[in-house]
N, C-alpha and C. Protein backbone atom coordinates (compact mmCIF):
# COMPACT_ATOMS: atom_id res chain seq x y z
N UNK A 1 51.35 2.42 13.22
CA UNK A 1 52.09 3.16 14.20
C UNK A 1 53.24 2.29 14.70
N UNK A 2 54.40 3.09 14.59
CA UNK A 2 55.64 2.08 15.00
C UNK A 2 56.35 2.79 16.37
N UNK A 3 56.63 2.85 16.96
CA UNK A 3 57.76 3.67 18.35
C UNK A 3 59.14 2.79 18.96
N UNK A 4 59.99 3.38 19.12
CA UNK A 4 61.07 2.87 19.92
C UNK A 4 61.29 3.37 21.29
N UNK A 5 61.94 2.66 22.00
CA UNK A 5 61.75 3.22 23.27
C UNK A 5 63.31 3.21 23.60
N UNK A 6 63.57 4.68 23.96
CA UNK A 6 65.09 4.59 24.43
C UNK A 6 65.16 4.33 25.89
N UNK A 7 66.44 3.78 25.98
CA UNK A 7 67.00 3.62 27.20
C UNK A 7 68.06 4.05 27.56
N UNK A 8 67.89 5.59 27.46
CA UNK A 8 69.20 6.21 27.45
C UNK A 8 69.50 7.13 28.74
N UNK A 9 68.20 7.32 29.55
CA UNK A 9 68.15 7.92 30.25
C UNK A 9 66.56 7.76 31.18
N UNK A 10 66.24 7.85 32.32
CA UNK A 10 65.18 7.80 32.91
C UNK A 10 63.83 8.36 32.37
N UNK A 11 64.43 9.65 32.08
CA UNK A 11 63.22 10.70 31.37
C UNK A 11 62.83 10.44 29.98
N UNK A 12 63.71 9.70 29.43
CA UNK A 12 63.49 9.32 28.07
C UNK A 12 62.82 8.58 27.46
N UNK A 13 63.24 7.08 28.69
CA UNK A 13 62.04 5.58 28.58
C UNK A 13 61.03 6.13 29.36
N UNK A 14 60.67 6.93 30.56
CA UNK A 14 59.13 7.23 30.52
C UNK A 14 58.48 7.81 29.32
N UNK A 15 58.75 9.01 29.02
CA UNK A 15 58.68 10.07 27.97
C UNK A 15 58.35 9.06 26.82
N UNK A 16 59.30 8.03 26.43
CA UNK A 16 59.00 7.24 25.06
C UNK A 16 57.57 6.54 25.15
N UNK A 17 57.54 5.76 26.53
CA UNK A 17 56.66 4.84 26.72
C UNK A 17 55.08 5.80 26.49
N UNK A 18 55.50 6.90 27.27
CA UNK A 18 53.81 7.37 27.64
C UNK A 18 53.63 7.93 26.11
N UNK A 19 54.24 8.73 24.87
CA UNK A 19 54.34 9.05 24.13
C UNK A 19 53.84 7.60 22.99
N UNK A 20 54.23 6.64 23.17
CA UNK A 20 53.80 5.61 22.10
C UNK A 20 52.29 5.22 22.80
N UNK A 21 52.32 5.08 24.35
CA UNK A 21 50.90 4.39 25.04
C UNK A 21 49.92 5.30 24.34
N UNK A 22 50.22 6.84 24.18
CA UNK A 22 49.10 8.11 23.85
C UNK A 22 48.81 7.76 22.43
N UNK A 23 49.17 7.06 21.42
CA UNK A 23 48.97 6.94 19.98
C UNK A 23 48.78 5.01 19.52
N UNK A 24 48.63 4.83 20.72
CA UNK A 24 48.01 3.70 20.70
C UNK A 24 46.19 3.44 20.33
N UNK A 25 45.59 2.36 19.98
CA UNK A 25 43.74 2.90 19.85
C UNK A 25 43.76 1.30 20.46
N UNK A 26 43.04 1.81 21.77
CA UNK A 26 42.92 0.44 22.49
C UNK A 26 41.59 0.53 23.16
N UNK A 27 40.55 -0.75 22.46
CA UNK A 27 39.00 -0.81 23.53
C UNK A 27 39.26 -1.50 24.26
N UNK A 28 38.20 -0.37 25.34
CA UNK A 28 38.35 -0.76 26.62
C UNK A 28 37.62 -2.05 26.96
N UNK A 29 36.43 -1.69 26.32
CA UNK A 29 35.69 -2.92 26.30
C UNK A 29 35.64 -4.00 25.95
N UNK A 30 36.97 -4.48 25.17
CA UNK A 30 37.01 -5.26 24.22
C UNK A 30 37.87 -6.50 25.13
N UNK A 31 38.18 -7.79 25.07
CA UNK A 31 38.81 -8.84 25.35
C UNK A 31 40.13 -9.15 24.27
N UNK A 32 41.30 -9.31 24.35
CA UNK A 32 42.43 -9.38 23.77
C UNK A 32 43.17 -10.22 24.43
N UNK A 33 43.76 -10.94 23.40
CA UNK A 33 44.83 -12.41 23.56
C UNK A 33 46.13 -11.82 23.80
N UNK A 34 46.90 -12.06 24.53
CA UNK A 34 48.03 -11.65 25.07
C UNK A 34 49.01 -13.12 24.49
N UNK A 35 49.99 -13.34 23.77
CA UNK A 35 50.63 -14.38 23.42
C UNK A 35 52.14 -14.01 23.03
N UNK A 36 52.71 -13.97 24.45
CA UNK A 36 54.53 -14.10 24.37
C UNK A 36 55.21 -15.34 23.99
N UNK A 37 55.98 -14.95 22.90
CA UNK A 37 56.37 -16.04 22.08
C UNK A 37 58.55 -15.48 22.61
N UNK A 38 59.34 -16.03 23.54
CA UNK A 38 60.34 -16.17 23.90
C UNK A 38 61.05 -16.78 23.20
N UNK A 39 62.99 -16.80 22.19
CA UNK A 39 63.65 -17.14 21.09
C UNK A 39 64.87 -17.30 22.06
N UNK A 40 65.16 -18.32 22.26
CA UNK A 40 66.65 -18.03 22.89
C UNK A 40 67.61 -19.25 22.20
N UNK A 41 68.86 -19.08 21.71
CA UNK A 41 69.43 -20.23 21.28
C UNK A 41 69.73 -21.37 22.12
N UNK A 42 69.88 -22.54 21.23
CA UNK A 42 69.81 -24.16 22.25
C UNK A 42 68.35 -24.12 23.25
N UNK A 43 67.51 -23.26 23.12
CA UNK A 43 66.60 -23.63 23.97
C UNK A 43 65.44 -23.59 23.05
N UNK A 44 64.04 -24.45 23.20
CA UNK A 44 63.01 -24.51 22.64
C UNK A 44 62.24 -23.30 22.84
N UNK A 45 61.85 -22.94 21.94
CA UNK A 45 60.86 -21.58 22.05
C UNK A 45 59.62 -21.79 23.12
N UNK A 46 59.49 -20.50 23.87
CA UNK A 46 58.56 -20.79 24.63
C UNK A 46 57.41 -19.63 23.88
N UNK A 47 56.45 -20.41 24.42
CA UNK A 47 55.18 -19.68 23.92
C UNK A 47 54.10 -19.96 25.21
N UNK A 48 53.20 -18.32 25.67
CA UNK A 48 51.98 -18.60 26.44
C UNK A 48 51.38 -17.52 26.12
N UNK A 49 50.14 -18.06 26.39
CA UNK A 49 49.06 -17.21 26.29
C UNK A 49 47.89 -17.25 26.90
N UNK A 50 47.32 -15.83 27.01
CA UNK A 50 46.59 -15.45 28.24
C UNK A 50 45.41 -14.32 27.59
N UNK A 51 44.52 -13.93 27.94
CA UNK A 51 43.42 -13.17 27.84
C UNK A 51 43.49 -12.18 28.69
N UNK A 52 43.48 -10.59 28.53
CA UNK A 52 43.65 -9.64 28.83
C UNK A 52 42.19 -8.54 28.62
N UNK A 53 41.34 -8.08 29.64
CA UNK A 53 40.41 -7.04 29.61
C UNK A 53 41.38 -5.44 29.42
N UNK A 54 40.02 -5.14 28.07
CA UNK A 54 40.94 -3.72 27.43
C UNK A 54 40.84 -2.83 28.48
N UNK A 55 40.28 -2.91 29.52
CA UNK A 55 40.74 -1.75 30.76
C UNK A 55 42.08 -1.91 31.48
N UNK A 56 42.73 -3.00 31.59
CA UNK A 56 44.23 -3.40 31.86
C UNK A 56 45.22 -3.65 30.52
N UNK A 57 44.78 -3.33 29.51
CA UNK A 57 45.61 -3.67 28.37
C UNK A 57 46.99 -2.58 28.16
N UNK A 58 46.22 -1.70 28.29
CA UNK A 58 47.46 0.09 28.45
C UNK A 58 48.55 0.04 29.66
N UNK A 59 47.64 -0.66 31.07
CA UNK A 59 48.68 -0.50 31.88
C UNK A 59 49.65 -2.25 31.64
N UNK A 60 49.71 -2.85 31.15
CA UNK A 60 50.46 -4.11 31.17
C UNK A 60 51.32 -3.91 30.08
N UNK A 61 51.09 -2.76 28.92
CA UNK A 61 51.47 -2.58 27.64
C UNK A 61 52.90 -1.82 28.79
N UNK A 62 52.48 -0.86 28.86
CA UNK A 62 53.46 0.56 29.71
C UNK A 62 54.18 -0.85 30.26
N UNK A 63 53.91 -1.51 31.40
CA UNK A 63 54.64 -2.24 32.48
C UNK A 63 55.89 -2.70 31.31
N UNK A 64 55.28 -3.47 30.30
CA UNK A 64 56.61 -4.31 29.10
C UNK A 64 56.95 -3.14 28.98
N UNK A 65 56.76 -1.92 28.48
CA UNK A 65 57.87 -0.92 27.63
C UNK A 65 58.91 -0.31 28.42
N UNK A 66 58.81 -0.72 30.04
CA UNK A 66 58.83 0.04 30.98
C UNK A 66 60.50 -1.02 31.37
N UNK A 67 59.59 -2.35 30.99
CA UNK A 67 60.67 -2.90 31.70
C UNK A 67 61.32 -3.83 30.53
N UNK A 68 61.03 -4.61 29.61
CA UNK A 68 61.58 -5.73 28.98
C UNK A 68 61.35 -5.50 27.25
N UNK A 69 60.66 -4.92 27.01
CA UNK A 69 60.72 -4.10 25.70
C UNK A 69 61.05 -3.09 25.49
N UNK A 70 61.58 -2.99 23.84
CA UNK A 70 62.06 -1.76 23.23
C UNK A 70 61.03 -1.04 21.71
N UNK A 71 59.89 -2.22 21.71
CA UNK A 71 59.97 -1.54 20.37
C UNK A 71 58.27 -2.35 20.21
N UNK A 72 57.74 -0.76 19.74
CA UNK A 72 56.12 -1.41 19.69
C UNK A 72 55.34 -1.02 18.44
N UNK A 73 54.92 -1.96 18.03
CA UNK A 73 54.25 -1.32 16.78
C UNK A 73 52.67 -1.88 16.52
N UNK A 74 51.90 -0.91 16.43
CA UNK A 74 50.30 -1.58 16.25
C UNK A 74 50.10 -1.24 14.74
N UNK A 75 49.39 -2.31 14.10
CA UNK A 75 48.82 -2.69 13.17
C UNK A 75 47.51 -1.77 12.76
N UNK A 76 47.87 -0.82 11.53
CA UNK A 76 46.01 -0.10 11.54
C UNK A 76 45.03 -0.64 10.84
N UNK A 77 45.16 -1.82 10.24
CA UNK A 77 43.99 -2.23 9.88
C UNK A 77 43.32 -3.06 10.87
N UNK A 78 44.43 -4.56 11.45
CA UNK A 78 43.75 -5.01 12.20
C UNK A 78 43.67 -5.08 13.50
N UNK A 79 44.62 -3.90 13.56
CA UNK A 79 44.52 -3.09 15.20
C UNK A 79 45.47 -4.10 16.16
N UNK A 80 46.37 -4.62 15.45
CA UNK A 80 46.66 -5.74 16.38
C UNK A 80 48.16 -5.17 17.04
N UNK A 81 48.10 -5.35 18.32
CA UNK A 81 49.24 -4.50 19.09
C UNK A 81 50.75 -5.52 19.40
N UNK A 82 51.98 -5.07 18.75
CA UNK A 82 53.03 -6.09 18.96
C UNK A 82 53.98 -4.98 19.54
N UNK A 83 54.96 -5.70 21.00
CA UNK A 83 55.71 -4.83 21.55
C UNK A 83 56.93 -6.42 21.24
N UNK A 84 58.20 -5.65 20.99
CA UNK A 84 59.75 -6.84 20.74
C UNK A 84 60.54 -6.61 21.72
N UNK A 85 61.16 -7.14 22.02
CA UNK A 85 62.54 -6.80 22.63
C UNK A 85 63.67 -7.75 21.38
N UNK A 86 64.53 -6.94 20.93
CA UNK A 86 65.14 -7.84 19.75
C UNK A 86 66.65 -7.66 19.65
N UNK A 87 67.13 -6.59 21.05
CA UNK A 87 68.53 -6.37 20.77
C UNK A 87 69.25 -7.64 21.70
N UNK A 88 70.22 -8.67 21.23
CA UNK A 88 70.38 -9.52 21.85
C UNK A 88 71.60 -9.14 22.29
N UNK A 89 72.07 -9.79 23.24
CA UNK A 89 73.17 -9.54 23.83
C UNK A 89 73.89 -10.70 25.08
N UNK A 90 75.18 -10.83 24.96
CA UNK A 90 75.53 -11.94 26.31
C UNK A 90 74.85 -11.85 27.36
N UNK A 91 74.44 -10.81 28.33
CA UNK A 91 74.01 -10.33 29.15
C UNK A 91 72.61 -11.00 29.09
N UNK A 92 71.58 -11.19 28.39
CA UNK A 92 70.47 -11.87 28.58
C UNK A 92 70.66 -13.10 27.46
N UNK A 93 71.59 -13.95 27.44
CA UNK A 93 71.74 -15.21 26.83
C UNK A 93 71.42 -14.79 25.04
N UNK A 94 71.39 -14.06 24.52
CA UNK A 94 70.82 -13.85 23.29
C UNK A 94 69.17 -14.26 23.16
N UNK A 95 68.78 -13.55 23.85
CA UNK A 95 67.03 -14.17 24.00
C UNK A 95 66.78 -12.73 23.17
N UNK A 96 65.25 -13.20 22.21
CA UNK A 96 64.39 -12.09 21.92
C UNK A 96 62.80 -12.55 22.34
N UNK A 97 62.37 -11.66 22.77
CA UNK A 97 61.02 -12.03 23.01
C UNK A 97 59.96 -10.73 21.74
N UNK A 98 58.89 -11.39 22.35
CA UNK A 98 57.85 -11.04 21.27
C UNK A 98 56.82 -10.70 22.36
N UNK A 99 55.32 -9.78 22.08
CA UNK A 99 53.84 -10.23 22.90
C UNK A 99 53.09 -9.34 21.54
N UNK A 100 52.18 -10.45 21.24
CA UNK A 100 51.18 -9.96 20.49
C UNK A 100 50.07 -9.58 21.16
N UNK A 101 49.06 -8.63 20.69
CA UNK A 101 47.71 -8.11 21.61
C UNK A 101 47.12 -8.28 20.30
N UNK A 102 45.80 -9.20 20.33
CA UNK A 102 44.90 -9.40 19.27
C UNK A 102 43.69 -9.25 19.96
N UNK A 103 42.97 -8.14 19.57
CA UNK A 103 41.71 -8.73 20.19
C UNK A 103 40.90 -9.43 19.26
N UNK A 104 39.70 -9.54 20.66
CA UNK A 104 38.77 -10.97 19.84
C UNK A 104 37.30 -10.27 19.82
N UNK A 105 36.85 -10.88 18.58
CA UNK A 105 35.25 -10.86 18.57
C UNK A 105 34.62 -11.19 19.58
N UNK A 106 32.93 -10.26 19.78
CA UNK A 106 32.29 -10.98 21.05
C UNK A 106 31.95 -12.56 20.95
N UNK A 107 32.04 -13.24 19.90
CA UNK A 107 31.87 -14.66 20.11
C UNK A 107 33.30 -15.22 20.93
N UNK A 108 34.42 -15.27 20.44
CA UNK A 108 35.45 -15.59 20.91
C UNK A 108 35.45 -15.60 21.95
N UNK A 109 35.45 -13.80 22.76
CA UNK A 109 35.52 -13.34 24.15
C UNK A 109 34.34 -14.59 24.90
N UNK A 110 32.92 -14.57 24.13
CA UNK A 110 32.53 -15.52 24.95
C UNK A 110 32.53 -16.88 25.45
N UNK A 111 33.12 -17.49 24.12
CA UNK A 111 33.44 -18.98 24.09
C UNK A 111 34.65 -18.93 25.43
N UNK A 112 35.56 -18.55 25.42
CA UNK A 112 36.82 -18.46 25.78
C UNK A 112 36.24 -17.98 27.39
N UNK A 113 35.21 -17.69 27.90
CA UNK A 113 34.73 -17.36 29.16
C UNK A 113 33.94 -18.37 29.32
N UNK A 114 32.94 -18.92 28.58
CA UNK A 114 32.58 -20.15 29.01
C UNK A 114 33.71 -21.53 28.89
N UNK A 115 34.75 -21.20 28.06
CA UNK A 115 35.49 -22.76 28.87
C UNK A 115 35.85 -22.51 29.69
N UNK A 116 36.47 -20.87 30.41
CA UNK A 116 37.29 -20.85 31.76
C UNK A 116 36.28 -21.46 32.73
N UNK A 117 34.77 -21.32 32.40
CA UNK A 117 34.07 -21.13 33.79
C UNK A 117 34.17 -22.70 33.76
N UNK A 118 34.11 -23.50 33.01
CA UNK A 118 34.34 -24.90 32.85
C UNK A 118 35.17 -25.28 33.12
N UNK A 119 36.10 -24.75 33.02
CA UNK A 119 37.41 -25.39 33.59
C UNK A 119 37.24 -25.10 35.58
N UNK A 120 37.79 -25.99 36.06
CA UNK A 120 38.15 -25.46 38.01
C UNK A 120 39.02 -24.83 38.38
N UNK A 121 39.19 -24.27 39.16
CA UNK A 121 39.47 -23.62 39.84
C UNK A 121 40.50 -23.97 41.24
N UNK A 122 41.38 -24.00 41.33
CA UNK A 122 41.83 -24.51 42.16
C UNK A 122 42.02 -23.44 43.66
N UNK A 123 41.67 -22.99 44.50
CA UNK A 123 41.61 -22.08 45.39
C UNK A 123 43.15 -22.10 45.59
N UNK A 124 42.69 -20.31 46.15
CA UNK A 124 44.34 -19.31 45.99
C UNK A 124 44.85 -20.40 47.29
N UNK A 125 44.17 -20.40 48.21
CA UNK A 125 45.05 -20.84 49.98
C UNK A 125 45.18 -22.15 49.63
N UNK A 126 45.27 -23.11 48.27
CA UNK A 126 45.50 -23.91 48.46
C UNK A 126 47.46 -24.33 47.63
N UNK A 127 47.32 -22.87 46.97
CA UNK A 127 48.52 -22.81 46.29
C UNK A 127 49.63 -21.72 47.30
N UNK A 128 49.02 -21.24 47.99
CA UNK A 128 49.70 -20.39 49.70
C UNK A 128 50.35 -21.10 50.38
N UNK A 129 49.33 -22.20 50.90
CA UNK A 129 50.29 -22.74 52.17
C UNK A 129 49.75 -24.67 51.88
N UNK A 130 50.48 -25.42 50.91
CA UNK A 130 50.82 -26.31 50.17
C UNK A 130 50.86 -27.33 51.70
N UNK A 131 51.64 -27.29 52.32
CA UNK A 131 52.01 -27.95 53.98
C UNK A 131 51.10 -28.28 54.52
N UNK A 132 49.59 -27.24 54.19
CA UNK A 132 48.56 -27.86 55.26
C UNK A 132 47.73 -28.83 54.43
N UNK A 133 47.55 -28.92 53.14
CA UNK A 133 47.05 -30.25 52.54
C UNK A 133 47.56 -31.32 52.25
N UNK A 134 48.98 -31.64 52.93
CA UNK A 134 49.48 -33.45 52.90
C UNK A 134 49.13 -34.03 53.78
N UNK A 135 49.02 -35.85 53.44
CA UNK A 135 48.30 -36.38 54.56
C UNK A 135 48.98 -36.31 56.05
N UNK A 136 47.40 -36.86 56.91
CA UNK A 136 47.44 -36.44 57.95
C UNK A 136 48.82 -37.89 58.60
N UNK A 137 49.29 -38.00 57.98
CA UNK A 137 50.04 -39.13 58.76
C UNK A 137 51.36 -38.81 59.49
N UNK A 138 51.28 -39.40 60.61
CA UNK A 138 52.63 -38.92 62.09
C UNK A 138 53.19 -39.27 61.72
N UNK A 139 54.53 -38.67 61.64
CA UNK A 139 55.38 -39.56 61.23
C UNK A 139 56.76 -39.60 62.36
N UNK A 140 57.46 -40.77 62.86
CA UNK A 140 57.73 -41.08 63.78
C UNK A 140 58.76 -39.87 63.85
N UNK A 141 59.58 -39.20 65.18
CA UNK A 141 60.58 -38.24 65.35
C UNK A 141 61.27 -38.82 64.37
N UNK A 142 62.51 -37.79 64.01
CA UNK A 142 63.85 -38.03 63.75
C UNK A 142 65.05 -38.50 64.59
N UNK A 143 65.82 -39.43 64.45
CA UNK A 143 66.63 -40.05 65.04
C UNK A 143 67.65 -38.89 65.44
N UNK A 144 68.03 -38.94 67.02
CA UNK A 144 68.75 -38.11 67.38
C UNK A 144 70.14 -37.95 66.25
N UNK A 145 70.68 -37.06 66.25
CA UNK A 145 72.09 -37.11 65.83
C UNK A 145 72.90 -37.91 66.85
N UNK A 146 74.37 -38.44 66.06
CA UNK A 146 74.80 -39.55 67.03
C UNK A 146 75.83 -38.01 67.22
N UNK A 147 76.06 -39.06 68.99
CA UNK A 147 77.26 -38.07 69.65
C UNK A 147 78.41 -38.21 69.03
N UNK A 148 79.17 -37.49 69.33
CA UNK A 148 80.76 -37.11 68.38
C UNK A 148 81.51 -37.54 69.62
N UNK A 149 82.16 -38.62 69.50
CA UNK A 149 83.52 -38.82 70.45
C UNK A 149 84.29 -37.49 70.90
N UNK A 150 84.81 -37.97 71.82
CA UNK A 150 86.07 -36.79 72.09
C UNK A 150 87.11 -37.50 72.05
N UNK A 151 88.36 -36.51 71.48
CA UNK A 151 89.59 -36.95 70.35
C UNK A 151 90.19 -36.01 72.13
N UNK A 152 91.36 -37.03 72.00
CA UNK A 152 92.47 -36.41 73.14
C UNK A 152 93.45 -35.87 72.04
N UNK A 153 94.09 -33.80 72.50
CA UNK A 153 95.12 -33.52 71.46
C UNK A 153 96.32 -33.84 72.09
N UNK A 154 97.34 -34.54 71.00
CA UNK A 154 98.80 -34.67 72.13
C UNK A 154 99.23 -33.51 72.69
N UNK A 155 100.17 -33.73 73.37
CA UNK A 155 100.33 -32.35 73.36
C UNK A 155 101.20 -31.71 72.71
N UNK A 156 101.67 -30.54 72.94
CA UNK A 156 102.27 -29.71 71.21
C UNK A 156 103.80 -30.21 71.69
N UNK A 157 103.90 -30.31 70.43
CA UNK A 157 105.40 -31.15 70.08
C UNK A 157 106.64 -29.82 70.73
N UNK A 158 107.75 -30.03 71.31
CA UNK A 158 108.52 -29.11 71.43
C UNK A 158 109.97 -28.97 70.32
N UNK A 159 110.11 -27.59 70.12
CA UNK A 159 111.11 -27.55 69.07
C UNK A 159 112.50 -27.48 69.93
N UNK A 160 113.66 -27.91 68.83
CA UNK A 160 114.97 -27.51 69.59
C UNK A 160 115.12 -26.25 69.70
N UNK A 161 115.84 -26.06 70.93
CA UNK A 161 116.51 -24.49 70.80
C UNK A 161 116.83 -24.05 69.97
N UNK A 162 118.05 -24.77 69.57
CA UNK A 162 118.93 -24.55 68.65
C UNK A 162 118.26 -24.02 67.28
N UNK A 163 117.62 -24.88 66.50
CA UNK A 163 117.32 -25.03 65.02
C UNK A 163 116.02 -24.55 65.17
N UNK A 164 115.28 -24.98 66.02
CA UNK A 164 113.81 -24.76 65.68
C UNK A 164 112.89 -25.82 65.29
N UNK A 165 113.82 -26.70 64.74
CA UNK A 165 112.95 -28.04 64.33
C UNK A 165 112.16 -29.29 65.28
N UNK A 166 111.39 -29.80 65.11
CA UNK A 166 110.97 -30.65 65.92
C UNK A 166 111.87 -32.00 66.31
N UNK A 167 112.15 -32.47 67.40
CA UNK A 167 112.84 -33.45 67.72
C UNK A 167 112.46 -34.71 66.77
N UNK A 168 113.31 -35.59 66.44
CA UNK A 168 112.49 -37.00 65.88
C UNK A 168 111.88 -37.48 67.29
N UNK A 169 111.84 -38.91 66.80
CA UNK A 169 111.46 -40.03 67.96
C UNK A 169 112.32 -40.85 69.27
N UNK A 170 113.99 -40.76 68.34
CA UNK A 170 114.83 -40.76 69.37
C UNK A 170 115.23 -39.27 70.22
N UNK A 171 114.82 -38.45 70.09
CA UNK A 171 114.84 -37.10 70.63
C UNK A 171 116.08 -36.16 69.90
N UNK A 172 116.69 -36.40 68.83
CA UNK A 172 117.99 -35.77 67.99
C UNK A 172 116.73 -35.02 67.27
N UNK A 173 117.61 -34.06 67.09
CA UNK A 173 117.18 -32.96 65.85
C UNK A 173 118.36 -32.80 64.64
N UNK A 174 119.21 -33.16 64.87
CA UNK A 174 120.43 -32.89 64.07
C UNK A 174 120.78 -31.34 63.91
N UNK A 175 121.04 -30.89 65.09
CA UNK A 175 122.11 -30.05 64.73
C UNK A 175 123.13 -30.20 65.60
């Protein structure tokens, strides 16, 4: 199954999106690797990847077609789901991106849940408010700002009648 998604009009990229999401074959039950692979020139390819439950797989699929992809095509043998974005242009630096959806066997799904649980955890309020875990140390005020002198203005120079120009120093203007 291959689809394009126009962007030609509002009704069109919904219409495309929900139209390719409906001919999609996605378990729900199943665990799937999510792996965006980003192409942009002079820059090193970026690549990440993440694990996705097939009950959020449809709505994250829609979100890309919705917003940063054009073009999705799933695989029928090995079911494997790829959405592109590939039209480059000045406007986004000539970048193409990629996201593959592979799912995984129940061994995988489980290995891949027992290292997360192995891995820590770092708590959400500690990535919130960053300010309240540096040390506890006072640290002395800040030094006032220094005062600003006061500048006397001369006073405003007077022009000749005559010309308009400012007097010199012996008081001639020359005219």
């Amino acid at each position: 199954m291959r689809a394009n998604i126009r962007r030609t009009s509002l009704d069109a990229l919904h219409s495309d999106a929900e139209a390719a999401l409906a001919q999609l074959t996605i378990d729900e039950s199943a665990t799937y690797t999510w792996t965006v692979t980003i192409r942009q020139p002079g820059q090193p390819t970026t690549e990440r990847t993440e694990t996705v439950p097939g009950r959020e797989l449809a709505r994250l699929i829609r979100a890309q077609l919705l917003t940063s992809m054009h073009e999705i095509e799933q695989d029928d043998t090995t079911g494997t789901i790829t959405t592109r974005w590939t039209r480059q242009s000045k406007r986004n630096n000539y970048r193409t991106q990629e996201a593959v959806f592979t799912k995984l066997t129940n061994e995988e799904a489980t290995e891949l849940a027992a290292r997360a649980a192995a891995t820590p955890r770092v708590p959400a309020h500690v990535l919130d408010e960053p300010a309240r875990f540096v040390s506890r140390r006072v640290l002395p005020p800040a030094p006032a700002a220094p005062t600003r002198r006061r500048v006397t203005v001369p006073a405003r120079l007077r022009a000749c009648g005559g010309c308009f120009q400012v007097p010199a120093a012996n008081g001639t203007c020359g005219c």
